[in-house]
N, C-alpha and C. Protein backbone atom coordinates (compact mmCIF):
# COMPACT_ATOMS: atom_id res chain seq x y z
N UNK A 1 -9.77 -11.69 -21.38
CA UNK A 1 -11.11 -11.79 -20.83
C UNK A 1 -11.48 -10.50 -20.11
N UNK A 2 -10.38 -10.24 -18.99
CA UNK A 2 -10.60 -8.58 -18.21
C UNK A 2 -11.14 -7.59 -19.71
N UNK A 3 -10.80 -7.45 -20.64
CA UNK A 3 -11.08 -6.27 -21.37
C UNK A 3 -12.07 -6.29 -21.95
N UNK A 4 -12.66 -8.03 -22.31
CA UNK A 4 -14.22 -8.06 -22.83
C UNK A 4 -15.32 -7.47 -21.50
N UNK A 5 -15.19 -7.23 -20.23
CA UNK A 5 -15.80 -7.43 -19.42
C UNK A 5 -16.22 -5.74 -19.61
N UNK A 6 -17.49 -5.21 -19.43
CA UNK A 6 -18.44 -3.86 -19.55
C UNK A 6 -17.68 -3.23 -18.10
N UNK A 7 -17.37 -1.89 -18.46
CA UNK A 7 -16.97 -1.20 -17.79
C UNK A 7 -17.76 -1.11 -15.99
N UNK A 8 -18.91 -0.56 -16.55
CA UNK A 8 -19.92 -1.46 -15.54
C UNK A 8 -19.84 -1.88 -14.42
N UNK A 9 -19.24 -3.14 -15.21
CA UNK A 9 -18.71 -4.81 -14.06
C UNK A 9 -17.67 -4.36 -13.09
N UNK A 10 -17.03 -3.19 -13.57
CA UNK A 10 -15.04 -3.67 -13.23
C UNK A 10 -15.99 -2.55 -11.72
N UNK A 11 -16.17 -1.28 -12.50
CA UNK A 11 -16.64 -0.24 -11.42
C UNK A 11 -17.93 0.21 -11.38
N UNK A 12 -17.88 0.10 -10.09
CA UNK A 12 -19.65 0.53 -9.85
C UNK A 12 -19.67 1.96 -8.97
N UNK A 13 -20.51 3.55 -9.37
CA UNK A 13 -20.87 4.65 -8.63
C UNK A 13 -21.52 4.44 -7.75
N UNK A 14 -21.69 4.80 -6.38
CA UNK A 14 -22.58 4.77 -5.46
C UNK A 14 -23.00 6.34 -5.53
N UNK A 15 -23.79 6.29 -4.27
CA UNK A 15 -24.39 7.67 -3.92
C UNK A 15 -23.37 8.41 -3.10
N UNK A 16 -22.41 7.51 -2.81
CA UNK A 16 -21.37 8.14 -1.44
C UNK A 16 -19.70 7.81 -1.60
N UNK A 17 -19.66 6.51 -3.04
CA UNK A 17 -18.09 6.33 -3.33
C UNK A 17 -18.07 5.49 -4.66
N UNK A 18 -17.14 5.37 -5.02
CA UNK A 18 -16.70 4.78 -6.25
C UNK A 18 -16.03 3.41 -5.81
N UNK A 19 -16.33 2.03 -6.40
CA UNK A 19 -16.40 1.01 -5.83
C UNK A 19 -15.46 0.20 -7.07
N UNK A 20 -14.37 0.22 -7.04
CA UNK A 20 -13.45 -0.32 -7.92
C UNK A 20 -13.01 -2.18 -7.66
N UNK A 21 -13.38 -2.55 -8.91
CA UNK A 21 -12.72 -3.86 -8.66
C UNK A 21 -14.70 -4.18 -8.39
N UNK A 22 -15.18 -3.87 -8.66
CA UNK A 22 -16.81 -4.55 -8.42
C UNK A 22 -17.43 -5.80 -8.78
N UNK A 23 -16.66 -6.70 -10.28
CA UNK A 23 -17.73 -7.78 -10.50
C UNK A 23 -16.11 -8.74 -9.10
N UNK A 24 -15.26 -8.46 -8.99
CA UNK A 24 -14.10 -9.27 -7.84
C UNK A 24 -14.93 -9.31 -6.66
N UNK A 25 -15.46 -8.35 -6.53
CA UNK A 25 -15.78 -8.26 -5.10
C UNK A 25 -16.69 -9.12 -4.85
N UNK A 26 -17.94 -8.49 -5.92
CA UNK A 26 -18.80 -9.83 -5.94
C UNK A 26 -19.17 -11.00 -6.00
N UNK A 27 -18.24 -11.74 -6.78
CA UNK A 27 -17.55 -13.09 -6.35
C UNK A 27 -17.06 -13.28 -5.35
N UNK A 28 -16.10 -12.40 -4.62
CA UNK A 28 -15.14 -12.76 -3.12
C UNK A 28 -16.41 -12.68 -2.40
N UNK A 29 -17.90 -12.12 -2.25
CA UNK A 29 -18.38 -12.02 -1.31
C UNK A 29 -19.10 -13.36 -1.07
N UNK A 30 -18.97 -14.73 -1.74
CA UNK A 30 -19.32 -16.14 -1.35
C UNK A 30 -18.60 -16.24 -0.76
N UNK A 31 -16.97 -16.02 -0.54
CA UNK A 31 -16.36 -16.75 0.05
C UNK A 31 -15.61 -16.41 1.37
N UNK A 32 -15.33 -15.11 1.03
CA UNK A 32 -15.29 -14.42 2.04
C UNK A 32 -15.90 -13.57 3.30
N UNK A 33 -15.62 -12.93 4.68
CA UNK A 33 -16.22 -11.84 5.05
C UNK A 33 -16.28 -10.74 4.17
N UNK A 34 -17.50 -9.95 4.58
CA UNK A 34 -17.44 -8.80 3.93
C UNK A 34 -16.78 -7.64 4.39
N UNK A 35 -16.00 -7.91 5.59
CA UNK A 35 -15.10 -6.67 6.08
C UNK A 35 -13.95 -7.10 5.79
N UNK A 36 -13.63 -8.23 4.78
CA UNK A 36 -12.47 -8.18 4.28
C UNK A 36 -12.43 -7.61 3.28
N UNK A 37 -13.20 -8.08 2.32
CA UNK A 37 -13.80 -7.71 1.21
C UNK A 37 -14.21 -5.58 0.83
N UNK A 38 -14.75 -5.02 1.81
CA UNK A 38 -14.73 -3.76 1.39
C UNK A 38 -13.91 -3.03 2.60
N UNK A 39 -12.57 -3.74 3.07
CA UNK A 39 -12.29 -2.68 3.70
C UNK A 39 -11.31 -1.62 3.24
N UNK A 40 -10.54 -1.01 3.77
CA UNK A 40 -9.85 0.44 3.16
C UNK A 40 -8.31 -0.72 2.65
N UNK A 41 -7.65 0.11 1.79
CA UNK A 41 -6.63 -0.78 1.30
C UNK A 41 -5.86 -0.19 2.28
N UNK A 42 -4.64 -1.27 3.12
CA UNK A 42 -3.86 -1.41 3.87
C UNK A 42 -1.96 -1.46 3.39
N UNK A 43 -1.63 -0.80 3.51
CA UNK A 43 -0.25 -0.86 2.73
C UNK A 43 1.07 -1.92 3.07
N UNK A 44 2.04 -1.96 3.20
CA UNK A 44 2.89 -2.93 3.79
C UNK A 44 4.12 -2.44 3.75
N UNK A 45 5.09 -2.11 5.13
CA UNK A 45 6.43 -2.17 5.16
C UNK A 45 7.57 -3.47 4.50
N UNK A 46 8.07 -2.64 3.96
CA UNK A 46 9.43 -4.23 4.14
C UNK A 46 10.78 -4.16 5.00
N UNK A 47 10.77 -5.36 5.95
CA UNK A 47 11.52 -4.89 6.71
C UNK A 47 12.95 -4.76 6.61
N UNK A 48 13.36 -3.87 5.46
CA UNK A 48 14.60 -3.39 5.26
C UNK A 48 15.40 -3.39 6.52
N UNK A 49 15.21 -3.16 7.56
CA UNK A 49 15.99 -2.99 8.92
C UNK A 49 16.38 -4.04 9.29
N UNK A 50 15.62 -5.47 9.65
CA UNK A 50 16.13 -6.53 9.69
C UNK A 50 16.69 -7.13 9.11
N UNK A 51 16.14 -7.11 7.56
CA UNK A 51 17.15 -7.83 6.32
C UNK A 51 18.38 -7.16 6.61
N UNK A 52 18.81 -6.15 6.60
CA UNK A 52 20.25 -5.49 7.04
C UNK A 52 20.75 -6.26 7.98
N UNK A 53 20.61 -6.63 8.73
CA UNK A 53 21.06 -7.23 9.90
C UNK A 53 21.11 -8.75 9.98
N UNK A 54 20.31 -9.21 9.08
CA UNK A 54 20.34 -10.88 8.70
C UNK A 54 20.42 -11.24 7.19
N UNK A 55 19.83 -11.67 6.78
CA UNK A 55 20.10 -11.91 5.20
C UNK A 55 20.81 -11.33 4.22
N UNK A 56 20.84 -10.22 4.47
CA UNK A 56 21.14 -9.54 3.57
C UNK A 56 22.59 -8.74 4.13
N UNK A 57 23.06 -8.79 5.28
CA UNK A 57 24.25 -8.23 5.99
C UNK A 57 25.84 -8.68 5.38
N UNK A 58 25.83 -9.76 5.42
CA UNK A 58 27.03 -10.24 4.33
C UNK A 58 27.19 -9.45 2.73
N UNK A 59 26.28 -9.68 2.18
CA UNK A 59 25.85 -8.48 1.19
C UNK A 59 26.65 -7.41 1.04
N UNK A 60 25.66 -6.51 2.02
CA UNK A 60 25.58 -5.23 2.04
C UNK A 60 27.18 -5.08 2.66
N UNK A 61 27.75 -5.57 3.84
CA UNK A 61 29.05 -5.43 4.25
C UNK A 61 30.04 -5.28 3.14
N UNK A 62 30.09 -6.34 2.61
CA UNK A 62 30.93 -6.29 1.39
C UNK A 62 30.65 -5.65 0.47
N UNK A 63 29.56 -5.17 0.04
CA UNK A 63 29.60 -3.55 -0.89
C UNK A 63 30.16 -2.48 0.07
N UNK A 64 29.31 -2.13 0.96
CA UNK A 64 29.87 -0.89 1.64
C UNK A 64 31.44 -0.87 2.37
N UNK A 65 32.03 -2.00 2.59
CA UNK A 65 33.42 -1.77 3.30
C UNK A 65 34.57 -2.34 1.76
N UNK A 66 33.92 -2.11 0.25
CA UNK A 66 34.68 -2.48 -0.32
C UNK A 66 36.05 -1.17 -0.94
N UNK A 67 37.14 -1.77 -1.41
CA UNK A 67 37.51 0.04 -1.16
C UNK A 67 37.22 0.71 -2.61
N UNK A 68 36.82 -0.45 -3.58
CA UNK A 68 36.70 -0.06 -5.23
C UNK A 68 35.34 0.85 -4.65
N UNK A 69 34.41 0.51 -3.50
CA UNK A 69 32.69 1.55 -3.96
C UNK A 69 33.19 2.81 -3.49
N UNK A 70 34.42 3.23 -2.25
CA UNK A 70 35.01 4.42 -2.72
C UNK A 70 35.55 5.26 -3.50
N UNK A 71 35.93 4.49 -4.64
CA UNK A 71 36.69 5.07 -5.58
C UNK A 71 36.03 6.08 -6.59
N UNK A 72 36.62 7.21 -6.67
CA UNK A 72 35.37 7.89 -7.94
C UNK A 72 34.36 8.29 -7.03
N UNK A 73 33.67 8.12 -6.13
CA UNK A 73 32.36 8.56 -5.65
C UNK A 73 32.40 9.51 -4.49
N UNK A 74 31.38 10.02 -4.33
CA UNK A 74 30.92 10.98 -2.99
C UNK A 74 30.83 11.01 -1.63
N UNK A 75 30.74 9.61 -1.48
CA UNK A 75 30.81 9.17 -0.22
C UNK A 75 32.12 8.55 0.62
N UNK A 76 31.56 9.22 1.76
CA UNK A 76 33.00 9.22 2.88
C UNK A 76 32.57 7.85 3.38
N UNK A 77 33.74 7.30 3.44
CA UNK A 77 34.18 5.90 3.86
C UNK A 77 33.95 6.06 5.31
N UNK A 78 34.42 6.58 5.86
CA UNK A 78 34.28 6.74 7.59
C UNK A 78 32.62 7.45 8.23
N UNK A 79 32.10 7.80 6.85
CA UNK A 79 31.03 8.54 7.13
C UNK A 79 29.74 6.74 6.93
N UNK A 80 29.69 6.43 6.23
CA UNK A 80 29.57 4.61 5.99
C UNK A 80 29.36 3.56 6.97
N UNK A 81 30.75 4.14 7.05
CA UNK A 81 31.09 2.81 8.51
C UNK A 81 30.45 3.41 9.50
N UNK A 82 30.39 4.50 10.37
CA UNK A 82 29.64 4.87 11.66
C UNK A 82 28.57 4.55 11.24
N UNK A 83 27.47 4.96 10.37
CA UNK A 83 26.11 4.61 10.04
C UNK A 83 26.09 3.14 10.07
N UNK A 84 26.97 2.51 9.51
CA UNK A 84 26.64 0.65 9.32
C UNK A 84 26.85 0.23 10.87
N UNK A 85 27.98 0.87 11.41
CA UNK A 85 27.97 0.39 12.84
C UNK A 85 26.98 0.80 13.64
N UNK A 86 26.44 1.71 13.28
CA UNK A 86 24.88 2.32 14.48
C UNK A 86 23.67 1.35 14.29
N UNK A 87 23.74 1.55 12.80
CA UNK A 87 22.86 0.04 12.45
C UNK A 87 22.72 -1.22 12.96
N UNK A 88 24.25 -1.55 12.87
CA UNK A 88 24.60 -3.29 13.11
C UNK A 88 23.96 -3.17 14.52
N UNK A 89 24.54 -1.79 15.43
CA UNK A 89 24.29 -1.83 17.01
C UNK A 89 23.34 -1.73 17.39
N UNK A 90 21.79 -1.25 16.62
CA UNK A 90 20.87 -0.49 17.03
C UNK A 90 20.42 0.54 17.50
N UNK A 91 22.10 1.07 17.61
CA UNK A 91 22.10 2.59 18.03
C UNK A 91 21.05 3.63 17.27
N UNK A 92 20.47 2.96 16.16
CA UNK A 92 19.87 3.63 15.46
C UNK A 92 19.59 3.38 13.92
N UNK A 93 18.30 3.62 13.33
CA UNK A 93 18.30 2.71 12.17
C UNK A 93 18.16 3.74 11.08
N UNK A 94 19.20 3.19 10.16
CA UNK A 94 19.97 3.78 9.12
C UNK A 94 19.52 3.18 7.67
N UNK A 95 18.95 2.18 8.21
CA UNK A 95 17.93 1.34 6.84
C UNK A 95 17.45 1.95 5.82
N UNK A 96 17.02 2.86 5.91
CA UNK A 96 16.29 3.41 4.36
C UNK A 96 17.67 4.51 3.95
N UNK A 97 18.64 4.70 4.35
CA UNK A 97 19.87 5.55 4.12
C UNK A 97 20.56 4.69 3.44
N UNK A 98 21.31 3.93 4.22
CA UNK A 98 21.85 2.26 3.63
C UNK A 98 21.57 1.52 2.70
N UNK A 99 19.95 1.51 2.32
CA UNK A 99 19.34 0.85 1.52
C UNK A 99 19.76 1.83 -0.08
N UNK A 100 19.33 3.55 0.14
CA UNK A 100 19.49 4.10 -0.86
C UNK A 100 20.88 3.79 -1.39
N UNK A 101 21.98 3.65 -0.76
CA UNK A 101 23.60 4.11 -0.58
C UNK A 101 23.36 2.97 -1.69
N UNK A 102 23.20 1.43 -1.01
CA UNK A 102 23.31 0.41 -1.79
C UNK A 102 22.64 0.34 -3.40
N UNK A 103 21.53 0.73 -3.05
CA UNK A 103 20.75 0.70 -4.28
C UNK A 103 21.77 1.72 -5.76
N UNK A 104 22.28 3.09 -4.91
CA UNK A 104 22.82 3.87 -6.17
C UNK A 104 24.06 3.26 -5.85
N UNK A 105 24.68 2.50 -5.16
CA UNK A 105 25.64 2.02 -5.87
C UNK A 105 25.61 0.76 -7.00
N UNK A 106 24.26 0.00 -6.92
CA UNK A 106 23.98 -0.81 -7.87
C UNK A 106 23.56 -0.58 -9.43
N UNK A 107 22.64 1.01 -9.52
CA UNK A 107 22.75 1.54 -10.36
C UNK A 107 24.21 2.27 -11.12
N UNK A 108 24.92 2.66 -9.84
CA UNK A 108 26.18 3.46 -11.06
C UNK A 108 27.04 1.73 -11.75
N UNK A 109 27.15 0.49 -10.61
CA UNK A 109 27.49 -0.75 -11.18
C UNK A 109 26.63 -1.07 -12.76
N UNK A 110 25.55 -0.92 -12.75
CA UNK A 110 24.63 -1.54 -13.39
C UNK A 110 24.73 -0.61 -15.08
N UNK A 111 25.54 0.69 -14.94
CA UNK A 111 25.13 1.63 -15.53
C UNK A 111 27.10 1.89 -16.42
N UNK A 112 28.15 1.53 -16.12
CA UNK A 112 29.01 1.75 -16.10
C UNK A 112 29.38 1.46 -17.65
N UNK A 113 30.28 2.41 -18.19
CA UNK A 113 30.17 1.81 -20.14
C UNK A 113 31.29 0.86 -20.29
């Protein structure tokens, strides 16, 4: 249905901006405010920092303190553990470090012949 719809509809030019998503809007504007409706798009964290520390901590412990994710790889074991412990402590947040560590170790898992 989106692709039968006239280009038109989807976007509309103003004199001052380009108004994307236009015949949506115009429908949302029955139901909604209109400062919901045209305001600036708003982005969203995820809170990687907490999931470390709750849900996801059992996890991540047992990848990073395992001794096979040392084996073969680049990373210092003792270099690991201080970061996971600054973390766990709040000494300081290591979350998007941790997160990468985990993630390429899921890729070289994911990737292995």
């Amino acid at each position: 249905i989106a692709l039968r719809i006239p280009l038109e509809m989807k976007i509309r030019r103003g004199f001052t901006k380009v108004s994307s998503k236009w015949i949506l809007r115009k429908v949302l504007e029955k139901r909604l405010p209109k400062k919901l409706i045209n305001r600036k798009k708003v982005g969203f964290s995820v809170p990687i920092a907490k999931w470390l520390k709750g849900p996801l901590k059992n996890w991540a412990e047992n990848i990073l303190m395992e001794e096979d994710f040392y084996k073969n790889s680049y990373l210092h074991r003792n270099q690991i553990e201080k970061i996971w412990s600054e973390h766990l402590n709040s000494k300081f947040d290591h979350s998007l470090r941790l997160w990468t560590i985990l993630m390429w170790n899921s890729w070289i898992n994911s990737n292995k012949c």
